[in-house]
Protein backbone atom coordinates (compact mmCIF):
# COMPACT_ATOMS: atom_id res chain seq x y z
CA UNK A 1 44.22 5.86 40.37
CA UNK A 2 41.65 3.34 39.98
CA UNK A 3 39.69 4.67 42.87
CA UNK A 4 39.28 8.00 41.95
CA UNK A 5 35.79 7.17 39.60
CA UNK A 6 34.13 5.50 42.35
CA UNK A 7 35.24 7.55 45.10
CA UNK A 8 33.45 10.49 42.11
CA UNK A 9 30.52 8.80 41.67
CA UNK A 10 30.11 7.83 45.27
CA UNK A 11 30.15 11.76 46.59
CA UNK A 12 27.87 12.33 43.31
CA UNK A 13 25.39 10.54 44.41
CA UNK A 14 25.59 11.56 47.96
CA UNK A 15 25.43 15.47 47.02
CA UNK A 16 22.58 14.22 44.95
CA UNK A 17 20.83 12.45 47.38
CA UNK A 18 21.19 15.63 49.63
CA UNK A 19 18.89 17.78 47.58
CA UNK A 20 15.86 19.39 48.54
CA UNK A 21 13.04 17.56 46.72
CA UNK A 22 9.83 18.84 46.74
CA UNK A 23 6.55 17.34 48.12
CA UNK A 24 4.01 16.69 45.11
CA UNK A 25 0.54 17.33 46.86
CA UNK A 26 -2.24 15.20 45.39
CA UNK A 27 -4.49 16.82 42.62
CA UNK A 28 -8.00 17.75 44.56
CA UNK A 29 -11.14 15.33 44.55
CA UNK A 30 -13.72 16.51 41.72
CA UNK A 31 -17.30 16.27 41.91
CA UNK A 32 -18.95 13.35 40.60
CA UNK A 33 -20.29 13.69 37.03
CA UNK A 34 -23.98 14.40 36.85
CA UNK A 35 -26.05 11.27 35.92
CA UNK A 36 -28.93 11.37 32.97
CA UNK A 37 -32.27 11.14 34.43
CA UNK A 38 -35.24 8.86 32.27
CA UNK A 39 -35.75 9.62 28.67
CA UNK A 40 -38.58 12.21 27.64
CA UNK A 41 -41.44 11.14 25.62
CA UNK A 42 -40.49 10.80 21.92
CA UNK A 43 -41.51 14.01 19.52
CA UNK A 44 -43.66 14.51 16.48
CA UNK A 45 -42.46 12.88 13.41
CA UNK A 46 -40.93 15.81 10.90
CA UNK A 47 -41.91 16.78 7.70
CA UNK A 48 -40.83 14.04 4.92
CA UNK A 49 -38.07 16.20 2.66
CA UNK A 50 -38.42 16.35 -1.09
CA UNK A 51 -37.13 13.84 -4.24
CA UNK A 52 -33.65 14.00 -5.18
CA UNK A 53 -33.02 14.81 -9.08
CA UNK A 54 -32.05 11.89 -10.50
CA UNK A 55 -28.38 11.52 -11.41
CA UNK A 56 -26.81 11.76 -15.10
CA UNK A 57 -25.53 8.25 -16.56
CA UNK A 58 -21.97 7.29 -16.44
CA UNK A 59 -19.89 6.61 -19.32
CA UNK A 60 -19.63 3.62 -21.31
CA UNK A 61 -16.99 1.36 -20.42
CA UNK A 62 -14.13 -0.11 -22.77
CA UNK A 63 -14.87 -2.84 -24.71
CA UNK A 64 -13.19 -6.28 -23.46
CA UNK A 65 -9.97 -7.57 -25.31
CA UNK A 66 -11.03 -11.16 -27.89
CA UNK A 67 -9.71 -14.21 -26.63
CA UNK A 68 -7.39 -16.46 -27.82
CA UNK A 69 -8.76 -19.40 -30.14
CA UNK A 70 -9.48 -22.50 -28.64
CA UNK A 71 -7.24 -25.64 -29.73
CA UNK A 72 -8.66 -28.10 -32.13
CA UNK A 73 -10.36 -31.05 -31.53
CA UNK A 74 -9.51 -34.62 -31.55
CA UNK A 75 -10.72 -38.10 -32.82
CA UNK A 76 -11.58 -39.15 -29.22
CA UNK A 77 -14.95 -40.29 -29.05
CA UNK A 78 -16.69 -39.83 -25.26
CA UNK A 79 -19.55 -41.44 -25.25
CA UNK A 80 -21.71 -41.49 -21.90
CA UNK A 81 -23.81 -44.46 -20.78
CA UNK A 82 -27.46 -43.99 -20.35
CA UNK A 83 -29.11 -43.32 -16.97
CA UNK A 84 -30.16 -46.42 -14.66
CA UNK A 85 -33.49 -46.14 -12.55
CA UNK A 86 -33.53 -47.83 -8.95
């Protein structure tokens, strides 16, 4: 019983193999793509075009939240030495 799947897939693959497969012919050669020749002198310069109106103005934006208060001072004293010339 164990050989009947393998004996199945063997004659599968031989009645497989056996079929008529067709030949794929190669798609025909196409003509080379024409090549640009040299560039042309360049043309006249056109006409300049006319001013844009000039656009409305945008809204004002929101105003900024405050900020917070600073904390207060101390008694510490910094005081900074005077500059030395070389």
């Amino acid at each position: 019983m164990k050989y009947v799947p393998l004996c199945t897939a063997l004659l599968t693959a031989f009645a497989l193999a056996a079929c008529d497969k067709p030949t794929v012919a190669p798609p025909p050669a196409q003509a080379p793509a024409p090549v640009a020749g040299p560039a042309g002198p360049a043309g006249p310069a056109g006409p300049t075009g006319d001013v844009g109106a000039p656009g409305a103005a945008g809204p004002t934006g929101a105003n900024g939240a405050a900020g917070a208060r600073g904390p207060s001072g101390s008694d510490t004293v910094i005081v900074v030495p005077p500059a030395t010339t070389h």
